[in-house]
PDB file of N, CA and C in Angstrom:
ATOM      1  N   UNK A   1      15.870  24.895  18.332  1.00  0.00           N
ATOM      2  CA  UNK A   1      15.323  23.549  18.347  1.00  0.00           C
ATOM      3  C   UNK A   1      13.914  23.617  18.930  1.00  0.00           C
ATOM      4  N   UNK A   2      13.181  23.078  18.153  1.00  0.00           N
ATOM      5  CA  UNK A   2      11.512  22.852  18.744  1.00  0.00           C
ATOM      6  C   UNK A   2      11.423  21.771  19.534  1.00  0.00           C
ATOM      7  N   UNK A   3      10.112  21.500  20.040  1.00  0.00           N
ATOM      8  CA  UNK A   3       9.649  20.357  20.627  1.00  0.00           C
ATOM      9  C   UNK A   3       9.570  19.407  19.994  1.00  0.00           C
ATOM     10  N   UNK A   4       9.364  18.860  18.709  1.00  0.00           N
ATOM     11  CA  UNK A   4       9.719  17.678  18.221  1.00  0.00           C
ATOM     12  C   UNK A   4      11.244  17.502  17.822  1.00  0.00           C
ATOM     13  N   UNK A   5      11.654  18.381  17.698  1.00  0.00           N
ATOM     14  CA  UNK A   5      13.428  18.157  17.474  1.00  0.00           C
ATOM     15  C   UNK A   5      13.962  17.535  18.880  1.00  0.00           C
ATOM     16  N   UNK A   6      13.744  18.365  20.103  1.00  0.00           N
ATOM     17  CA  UNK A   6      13.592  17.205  21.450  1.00  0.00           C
ATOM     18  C   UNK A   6      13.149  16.110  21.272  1.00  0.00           C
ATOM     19  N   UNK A   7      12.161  15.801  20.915  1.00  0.00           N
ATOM     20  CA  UNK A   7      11.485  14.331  21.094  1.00  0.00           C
ATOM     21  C   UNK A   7      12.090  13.358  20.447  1.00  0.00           C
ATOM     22  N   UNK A   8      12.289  13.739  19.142  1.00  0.00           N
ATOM     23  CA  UNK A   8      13.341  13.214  18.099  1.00  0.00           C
ATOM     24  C   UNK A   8      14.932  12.644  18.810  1.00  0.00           C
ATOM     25  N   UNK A   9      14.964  13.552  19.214  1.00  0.00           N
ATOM     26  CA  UNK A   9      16.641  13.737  19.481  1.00  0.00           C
ATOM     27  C   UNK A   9      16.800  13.167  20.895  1.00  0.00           C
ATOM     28  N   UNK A  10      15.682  12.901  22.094  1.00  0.00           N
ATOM     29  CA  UNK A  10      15.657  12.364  22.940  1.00  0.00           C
ATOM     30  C   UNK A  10      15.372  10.769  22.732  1.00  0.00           C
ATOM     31  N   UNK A  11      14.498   9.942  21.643  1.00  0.00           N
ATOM     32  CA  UNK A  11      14.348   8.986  21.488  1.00  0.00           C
ATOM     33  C   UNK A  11      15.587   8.143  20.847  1.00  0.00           C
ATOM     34  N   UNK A  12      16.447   9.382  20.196  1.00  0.00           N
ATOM     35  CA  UNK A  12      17.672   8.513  19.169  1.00  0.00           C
ATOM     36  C   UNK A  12      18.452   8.516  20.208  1.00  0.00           C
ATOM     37  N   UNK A  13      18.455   9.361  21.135  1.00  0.00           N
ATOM     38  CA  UNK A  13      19.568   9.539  22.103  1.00  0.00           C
ATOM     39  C   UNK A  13      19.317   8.106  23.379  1.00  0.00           C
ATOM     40  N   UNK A  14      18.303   7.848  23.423  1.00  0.00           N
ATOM     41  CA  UNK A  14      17.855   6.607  23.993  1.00  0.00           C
ATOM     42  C   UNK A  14      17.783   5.285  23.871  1.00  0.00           C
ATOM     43  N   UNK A  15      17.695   4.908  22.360  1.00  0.00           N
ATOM     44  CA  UNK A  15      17.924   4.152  21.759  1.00  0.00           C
ATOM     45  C   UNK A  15      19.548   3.662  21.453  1.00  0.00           C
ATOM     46  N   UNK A  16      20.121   4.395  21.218  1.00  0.00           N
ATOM     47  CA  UNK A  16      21.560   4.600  21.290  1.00  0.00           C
ATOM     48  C   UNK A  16      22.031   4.599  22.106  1.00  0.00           C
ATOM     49  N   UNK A  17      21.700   4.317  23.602  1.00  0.00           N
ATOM     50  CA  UNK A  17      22.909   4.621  24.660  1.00  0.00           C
ATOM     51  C   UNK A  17      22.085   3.028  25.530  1.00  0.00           C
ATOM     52  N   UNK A  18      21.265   2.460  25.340  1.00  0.00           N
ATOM     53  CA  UNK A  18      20.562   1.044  25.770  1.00  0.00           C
ATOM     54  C   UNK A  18      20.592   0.100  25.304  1.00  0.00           C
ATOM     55  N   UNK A  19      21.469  -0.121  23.881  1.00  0.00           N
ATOM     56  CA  UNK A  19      21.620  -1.054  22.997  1.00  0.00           C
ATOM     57  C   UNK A  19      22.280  -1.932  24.291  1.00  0.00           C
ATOM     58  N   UNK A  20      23.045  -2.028  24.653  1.00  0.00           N
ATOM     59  CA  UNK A  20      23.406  -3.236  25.596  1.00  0.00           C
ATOM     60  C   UNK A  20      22.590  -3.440  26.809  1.00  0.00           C
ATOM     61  N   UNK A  21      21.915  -2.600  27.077  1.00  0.00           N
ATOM     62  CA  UNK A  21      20.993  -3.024  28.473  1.00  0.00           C
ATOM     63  C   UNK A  21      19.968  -4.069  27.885  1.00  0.00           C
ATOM     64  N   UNK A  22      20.134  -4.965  28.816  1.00  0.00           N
ATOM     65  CA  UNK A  22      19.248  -6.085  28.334  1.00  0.00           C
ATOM     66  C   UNK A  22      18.401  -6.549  29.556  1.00  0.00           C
ATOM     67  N   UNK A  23      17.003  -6.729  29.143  1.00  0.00           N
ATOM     68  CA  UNK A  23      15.863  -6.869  29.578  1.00  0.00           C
ATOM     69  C   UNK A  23      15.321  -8.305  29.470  1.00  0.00           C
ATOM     70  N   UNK A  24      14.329  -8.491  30.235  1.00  0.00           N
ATOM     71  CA  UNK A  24      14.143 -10.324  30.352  1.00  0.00           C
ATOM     72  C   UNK A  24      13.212  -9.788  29.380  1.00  0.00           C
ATOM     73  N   UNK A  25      12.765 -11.289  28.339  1.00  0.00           N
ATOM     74  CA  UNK A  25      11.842 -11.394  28.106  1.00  0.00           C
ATOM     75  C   UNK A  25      10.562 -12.379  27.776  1.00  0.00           C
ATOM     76  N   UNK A  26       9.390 -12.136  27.596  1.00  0.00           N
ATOM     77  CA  UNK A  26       8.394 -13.380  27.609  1.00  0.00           C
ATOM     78  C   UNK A  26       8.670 -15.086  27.153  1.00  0.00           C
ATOM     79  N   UNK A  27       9.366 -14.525  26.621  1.00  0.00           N
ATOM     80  CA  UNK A  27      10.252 -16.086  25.652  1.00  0.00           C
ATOM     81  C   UNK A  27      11.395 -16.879  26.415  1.00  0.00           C
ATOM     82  N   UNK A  28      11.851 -15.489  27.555  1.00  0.00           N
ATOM     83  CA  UNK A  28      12.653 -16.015  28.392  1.00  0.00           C
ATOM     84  C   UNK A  28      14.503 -15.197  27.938  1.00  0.00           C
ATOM     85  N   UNK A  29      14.055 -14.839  26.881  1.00  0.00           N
ATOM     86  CA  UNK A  29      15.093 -14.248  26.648  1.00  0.00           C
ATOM     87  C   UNK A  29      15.615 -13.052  26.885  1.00  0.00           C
ATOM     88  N   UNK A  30      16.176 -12.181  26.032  1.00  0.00           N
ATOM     89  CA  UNK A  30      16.930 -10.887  26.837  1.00  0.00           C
ATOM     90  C   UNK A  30      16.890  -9.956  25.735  1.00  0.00           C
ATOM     91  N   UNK A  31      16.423  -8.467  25.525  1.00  0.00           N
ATOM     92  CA  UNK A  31      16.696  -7.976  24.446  1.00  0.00           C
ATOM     93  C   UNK A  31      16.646  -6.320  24.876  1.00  0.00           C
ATOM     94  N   UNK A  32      17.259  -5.557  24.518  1.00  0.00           N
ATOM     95  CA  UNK A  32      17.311  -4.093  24.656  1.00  0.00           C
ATOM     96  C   UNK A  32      15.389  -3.290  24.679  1.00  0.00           C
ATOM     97  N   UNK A  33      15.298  -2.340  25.514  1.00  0.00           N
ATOM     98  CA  UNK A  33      14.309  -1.789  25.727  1.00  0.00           C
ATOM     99  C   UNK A  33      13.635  -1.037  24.085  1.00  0.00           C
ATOM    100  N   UNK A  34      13.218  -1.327  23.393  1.00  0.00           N
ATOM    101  CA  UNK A  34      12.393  -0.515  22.325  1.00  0.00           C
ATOM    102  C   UNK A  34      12.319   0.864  22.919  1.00  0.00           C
ATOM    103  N   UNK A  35      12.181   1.772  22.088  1.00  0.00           N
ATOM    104  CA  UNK A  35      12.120   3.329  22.071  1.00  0.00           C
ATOM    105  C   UNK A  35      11.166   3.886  21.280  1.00  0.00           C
ATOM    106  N   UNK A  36       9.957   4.672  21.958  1.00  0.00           N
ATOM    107  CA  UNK A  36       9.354   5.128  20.710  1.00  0.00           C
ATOM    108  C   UNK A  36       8.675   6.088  21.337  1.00  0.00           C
ATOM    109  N   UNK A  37       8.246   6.946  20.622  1.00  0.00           N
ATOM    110  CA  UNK A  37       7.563   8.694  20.589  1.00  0.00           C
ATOM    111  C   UNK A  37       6.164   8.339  20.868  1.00  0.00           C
ATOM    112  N   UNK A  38       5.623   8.984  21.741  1.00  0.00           N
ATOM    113  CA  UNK A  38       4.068   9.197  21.890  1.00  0.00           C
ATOM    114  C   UNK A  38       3.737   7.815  22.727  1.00  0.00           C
ATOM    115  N   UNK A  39       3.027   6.713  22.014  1.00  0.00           N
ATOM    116  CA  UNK A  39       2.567   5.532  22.048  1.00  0.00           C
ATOM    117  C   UNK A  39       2.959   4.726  21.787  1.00  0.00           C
ATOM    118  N   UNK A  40       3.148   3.187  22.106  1.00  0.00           N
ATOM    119  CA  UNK A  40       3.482   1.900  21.584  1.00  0.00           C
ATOM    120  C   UNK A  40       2.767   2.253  19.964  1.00  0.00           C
ATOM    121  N   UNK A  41       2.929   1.369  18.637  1.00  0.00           N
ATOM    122  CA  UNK A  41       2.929   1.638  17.369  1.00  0.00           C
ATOM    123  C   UNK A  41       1.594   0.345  17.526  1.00  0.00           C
ATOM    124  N   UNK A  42       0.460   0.949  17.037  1.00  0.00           N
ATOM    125  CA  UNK A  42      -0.345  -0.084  16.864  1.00  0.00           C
ATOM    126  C   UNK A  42      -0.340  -1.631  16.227  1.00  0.00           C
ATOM    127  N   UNK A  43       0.736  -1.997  15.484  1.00  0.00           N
ATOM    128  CA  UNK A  43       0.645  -3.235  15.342  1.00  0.00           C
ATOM    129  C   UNK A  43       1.782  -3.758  16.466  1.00  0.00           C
ATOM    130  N   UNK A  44       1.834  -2.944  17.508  1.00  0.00           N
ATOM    131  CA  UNK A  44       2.506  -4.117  18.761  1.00  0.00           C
ATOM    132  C   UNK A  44       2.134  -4.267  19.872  1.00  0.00           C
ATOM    133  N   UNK A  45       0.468  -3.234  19.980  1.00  0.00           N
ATOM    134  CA  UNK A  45      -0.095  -3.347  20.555  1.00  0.00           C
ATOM    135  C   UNK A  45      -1.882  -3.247  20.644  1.00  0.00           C
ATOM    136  N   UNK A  46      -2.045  -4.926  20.166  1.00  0.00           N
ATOM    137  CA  UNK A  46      -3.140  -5.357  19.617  1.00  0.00           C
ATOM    138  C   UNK A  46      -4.519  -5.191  20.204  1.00  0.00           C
ATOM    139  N   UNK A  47      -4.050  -5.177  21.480  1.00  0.00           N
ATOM    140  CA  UNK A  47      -5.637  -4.851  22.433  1.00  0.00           C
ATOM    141  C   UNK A  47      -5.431  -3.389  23.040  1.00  0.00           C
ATOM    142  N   UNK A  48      -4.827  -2.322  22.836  1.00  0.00           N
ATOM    143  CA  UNK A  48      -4.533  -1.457  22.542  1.00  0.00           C
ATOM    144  C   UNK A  48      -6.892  -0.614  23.357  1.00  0.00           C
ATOM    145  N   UNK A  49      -7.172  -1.007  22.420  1.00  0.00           N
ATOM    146  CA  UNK A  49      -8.899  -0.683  23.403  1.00  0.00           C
ATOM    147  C   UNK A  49      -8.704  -0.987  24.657  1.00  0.00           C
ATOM    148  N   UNK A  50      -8.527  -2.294  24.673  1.00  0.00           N
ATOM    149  CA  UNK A  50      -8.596  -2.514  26.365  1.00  0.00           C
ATOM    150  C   UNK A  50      -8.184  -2.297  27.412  1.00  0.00           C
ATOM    151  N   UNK A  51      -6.918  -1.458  26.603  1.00  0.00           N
ATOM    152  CA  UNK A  51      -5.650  -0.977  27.759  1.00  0.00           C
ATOM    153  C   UNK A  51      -5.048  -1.396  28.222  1.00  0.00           C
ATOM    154  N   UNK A  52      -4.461  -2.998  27.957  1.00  0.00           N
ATOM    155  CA  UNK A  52      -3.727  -4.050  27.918  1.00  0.00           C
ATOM    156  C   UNK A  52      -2.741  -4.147  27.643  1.00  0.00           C
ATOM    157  N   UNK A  53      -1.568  -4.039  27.780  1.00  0.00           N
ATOM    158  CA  UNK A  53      -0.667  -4.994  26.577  1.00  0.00           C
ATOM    159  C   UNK A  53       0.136  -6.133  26.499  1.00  0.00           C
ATOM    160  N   UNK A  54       0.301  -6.132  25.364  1.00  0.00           N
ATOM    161  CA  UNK A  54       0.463  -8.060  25.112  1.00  0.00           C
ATOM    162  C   UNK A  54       1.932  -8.100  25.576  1.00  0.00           C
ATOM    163  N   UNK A  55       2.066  -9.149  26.249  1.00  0.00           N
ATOM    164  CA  UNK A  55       3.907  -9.140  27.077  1.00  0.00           C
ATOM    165  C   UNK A  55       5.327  -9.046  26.267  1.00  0.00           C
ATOM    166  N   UNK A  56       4.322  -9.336  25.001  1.00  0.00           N
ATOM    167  CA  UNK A  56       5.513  -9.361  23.892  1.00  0.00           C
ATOM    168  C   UNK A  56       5.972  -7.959  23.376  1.00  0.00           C
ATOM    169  N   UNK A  57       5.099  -6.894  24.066  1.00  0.00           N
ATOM    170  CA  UNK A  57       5.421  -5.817  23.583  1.00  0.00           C
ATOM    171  C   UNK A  57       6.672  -5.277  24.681  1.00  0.00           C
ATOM    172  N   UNK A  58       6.969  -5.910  25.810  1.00  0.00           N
ATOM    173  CA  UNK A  58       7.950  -5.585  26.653  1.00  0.00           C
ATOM    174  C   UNK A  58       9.212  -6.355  26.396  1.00  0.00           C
ATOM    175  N   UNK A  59      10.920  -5.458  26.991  1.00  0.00           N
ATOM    176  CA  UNK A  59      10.658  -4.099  27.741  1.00  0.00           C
ATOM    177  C   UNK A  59      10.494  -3.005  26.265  1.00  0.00           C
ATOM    178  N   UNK A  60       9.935  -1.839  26.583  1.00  0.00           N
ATOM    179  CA  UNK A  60      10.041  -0.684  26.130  1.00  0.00           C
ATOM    180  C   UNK A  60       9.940   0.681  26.911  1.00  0.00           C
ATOM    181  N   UNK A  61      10.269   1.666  26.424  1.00  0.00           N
ATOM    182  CA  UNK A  61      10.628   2.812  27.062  1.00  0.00           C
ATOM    183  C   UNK A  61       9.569   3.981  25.930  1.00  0.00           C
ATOM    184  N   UNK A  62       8.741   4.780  26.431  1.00  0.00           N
ATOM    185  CA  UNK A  62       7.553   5.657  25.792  1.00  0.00           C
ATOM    186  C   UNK A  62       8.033   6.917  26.136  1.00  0.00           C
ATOM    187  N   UNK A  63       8.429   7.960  24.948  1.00  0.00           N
ATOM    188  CA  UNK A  63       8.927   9.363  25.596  1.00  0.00           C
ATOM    189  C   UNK A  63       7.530  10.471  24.891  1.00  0.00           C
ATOM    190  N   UNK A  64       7.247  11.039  25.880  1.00  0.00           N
ATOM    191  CA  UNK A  64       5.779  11.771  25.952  1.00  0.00           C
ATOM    192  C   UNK A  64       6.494  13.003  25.656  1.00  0.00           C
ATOM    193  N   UNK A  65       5.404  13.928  24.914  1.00  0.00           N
ATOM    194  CA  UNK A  65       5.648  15.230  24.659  1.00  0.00           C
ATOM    195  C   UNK A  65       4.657  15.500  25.584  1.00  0.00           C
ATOM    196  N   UNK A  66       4.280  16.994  26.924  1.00  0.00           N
ATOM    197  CA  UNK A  66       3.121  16.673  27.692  1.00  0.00           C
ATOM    198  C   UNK A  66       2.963  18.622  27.550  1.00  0.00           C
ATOM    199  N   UNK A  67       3.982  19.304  26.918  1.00  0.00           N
ATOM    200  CA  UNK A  67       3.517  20.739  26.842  1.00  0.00           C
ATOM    201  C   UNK A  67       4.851  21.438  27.290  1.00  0.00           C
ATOM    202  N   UNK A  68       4.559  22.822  27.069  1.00  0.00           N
ATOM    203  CA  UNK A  68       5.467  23.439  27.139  1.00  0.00           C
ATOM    204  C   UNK A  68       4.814  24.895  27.424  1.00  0.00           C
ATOM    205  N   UNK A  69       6.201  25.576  27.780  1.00  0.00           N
ATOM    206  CA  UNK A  69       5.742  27.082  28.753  1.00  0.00           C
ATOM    207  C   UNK A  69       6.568  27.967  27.438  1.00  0.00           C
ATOM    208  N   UNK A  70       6.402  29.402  27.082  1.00  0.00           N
ATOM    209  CA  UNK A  70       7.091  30.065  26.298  1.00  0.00           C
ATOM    210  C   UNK A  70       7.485  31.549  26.780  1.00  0.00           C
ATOM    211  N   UNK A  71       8.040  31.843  27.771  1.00  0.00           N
ATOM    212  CA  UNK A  71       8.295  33.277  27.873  1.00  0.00           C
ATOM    213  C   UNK A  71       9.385  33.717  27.361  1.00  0.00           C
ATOM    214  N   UNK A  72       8.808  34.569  26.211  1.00  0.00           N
ATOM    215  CA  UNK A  72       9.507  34.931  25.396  1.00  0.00           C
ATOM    216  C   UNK A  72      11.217  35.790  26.331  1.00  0.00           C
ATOM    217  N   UNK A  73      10.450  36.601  27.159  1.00  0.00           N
ATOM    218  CA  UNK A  73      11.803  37.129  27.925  1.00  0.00           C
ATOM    219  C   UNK A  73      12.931  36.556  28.315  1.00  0.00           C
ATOM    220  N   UNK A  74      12.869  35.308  29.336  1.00  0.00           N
ATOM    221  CA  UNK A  74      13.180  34.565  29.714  1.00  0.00           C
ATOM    222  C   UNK A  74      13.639  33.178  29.583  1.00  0.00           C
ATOM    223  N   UNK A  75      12.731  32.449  29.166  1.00  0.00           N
ATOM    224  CA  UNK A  75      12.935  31.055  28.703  1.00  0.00           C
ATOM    225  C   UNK A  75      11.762  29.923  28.426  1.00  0.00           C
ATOM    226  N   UNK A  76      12.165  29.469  27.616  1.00  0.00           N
ATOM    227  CA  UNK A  76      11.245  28.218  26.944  1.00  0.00           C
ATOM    228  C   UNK A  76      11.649  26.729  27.385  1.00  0.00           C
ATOM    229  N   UNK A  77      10.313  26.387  28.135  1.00  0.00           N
ATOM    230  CA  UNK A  77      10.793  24.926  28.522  1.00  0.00           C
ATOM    231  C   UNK A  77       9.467  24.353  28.326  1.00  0.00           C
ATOM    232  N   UNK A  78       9.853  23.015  28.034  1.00  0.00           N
ATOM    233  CA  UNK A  78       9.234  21.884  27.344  1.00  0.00           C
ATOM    234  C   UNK A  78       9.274  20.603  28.583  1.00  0.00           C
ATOM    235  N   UNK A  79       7.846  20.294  28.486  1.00  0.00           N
ATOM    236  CA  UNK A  79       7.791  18.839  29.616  1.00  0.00           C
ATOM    237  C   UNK A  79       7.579  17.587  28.793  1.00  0.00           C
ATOM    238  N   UNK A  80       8.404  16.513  29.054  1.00  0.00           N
ATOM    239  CA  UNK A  80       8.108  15.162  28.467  1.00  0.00           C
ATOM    240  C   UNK A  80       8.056  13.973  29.661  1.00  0.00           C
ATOM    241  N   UNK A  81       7.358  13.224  29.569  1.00  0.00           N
ATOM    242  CA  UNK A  81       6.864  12.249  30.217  1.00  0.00           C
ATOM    243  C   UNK A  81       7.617  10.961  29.508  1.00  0.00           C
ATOM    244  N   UNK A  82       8.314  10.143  30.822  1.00  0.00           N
ATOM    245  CA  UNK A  82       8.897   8.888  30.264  1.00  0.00           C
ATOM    246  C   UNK A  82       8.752   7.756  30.875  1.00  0.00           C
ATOM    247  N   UNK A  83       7.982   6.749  30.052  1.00  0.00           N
ATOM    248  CA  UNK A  83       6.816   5.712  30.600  1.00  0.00           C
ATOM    249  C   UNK A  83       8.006   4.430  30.141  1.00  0.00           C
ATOM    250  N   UNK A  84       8.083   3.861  31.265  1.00  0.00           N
ATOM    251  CA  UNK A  84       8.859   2.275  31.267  1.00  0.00           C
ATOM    252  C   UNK A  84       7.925   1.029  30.861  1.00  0.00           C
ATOM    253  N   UNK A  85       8.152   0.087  30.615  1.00  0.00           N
ATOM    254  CA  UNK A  85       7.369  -1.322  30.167  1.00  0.00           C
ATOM    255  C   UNK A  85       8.555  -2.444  30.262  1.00  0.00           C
ATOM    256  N   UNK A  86       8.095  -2.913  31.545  1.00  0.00           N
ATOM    257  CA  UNK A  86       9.361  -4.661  31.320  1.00  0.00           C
ATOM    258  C   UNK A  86       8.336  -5.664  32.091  1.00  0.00           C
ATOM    259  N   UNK A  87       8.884  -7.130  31.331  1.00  0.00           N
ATOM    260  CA  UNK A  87       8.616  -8.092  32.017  1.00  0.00           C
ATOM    261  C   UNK A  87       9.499  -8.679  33.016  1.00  0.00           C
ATOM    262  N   UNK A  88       8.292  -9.348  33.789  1.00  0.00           N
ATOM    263  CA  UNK A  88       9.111 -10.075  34.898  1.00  0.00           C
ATOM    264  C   UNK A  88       8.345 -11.255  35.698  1.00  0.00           C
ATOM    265  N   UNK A  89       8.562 -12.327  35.561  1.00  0.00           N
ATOM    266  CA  UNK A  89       7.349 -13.030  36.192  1.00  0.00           C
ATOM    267  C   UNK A  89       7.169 -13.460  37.727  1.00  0.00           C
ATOM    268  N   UNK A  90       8.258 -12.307  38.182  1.00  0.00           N
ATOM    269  CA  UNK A  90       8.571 -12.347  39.750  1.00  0.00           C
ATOM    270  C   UNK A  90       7.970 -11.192  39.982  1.00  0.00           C
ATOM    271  N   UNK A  91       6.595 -11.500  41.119  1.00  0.00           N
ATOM    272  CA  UNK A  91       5.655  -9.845  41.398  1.00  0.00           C
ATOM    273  C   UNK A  91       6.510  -9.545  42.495  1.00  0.00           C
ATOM    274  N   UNK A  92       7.037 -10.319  43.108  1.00  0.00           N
ATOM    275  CA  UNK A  92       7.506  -9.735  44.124  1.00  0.00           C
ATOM    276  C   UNK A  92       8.877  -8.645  44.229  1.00  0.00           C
ATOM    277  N   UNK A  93       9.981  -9.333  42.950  1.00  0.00           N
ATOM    278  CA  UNK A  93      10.895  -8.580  42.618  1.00  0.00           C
ATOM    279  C   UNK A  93      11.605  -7.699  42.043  1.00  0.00           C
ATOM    280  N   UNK A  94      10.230  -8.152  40.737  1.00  0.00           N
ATOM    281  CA  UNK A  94      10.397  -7.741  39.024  1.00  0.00           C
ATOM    282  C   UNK A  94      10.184  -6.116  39.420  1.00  0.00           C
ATOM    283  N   UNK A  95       9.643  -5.886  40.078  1.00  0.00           N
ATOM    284  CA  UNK A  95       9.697  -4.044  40.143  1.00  0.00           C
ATOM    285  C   UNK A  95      11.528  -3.687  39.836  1.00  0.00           C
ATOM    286  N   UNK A  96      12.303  -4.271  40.345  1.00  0.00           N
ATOM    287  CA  UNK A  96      13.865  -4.138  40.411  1.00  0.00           C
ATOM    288  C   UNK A  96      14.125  -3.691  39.032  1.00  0.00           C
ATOM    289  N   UNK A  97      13.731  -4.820  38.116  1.00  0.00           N
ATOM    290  CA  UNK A  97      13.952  -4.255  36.252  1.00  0.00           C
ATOM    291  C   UNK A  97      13.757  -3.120  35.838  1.00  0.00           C
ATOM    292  N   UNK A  98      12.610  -2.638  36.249  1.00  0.00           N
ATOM    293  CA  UNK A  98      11.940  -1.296  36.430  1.00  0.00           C
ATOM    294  C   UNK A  98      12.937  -0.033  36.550  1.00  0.00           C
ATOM    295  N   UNK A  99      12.730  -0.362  38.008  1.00  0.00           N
ATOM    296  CA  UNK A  99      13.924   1.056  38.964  1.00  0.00           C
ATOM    297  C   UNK A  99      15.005   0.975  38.205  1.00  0.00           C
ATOM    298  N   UNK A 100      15.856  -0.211  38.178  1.00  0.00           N
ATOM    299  CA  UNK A 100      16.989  -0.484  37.020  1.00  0.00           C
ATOM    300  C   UNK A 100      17.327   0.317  36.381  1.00  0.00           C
ATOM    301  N   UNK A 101      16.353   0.127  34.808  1.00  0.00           N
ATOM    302  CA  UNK A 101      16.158   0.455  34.215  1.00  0.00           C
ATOM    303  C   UNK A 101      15.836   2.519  33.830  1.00  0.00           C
ATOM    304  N   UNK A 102      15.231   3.053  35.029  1.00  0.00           N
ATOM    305  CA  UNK A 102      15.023   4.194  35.498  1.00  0.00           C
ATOM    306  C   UNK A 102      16.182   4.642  35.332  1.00  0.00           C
ATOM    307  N   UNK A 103      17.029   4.441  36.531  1.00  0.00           N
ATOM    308  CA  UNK A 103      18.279   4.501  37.035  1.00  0.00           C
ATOM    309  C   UNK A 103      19.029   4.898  36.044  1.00  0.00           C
ATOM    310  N   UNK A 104      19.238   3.845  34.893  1.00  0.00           N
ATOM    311  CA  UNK A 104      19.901   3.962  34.033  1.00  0.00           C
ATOM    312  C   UNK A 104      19.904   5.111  32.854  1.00  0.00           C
ATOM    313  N   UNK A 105      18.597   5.395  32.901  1.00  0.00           N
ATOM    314  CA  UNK A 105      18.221   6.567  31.740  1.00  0.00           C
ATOM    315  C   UNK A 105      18.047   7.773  32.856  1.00  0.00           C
ATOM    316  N   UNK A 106      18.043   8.223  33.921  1.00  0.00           N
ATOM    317  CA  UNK A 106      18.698   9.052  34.836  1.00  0.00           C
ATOM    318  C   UNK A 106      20.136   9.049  34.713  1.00  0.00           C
ATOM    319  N   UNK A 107      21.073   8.453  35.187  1.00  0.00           N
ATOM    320  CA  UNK A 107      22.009   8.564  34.569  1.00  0.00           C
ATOM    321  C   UNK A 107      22.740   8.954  33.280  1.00  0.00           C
ATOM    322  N   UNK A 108      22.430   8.115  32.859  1.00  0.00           N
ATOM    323  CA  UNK A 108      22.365   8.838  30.953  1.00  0.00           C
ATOM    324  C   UNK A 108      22.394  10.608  31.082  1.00  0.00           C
ATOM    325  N   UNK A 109      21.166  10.457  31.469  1.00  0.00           N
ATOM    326  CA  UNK A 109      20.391  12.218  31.126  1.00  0.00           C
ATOM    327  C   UNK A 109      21.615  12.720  31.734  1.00  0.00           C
ATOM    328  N   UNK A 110      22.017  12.147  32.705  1.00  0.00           N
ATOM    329  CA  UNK A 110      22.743  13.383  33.775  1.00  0.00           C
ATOM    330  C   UNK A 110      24.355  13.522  33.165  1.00  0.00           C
ATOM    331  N   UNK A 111      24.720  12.688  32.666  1.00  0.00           N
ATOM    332  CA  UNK A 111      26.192  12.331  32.113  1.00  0.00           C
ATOM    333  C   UNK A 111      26.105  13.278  31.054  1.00  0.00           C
ATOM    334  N   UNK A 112      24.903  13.545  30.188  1.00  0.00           N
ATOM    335  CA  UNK A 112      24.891  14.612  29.186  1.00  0.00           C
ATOM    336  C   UNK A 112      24.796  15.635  28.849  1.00  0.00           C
ATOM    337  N   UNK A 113      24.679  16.367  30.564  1.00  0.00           N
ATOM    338  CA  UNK A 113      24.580  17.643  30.391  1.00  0.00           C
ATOM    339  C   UNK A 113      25.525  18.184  30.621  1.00  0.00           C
TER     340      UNK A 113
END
């Protein structure tokens, strides 16, 4: 398995195990964290220059490919970076959704090995 077969297989595996975690959102409502490879997908994130993003693009979950080591003798390991996105219009608390949310895809990971 390569590094995009990870990335692949880490995003379906993410997507699939969060379908019921539900997240506040801008509308007020509640909906499972989005999953996606690399970057938010440019048409959901419109100011995307400014380094902004629009609230409607939350929650989502960003799984980074960031490099990898290859010794052939020994072993091949691969680093990915995993970037959270939720709303909350409580500054004081809304970090909680966050960690939550963490928590939960820590878990995951760990139940699967």
């Amino acid at each position: 398995m390569h590094a995009l077969d990870l990335l692949d297989n880490l995003v379906e595996f993410l997507e699939n195990n969060l379908q019921d975690y539900l997240l506040k959102t801008k509308d007020g409502g509640e909906k499972a964290p989005a999953v996606y490879d690399g970057y938010l997908p440019p048409e959901n994130n419109k100011r995307r220059s400014e380094g902004d993003l629009d609230e409607e693009d939350h929650p989502f979950i960003i799984v980074r490919y960031l490099g990898e080591k290859d010794d052939i003798k020994s072993e091949n390991t691969a680093d990915y970076k995993i970037l959270f996105g939720i709303y909350n219009e409580d500054a004081q608390r809304g970090y909680r959704d966050a960690l939550g949310l963490m928590i939960r895809v820590k878990t995951l990971l760990k139940e699967y090995q």
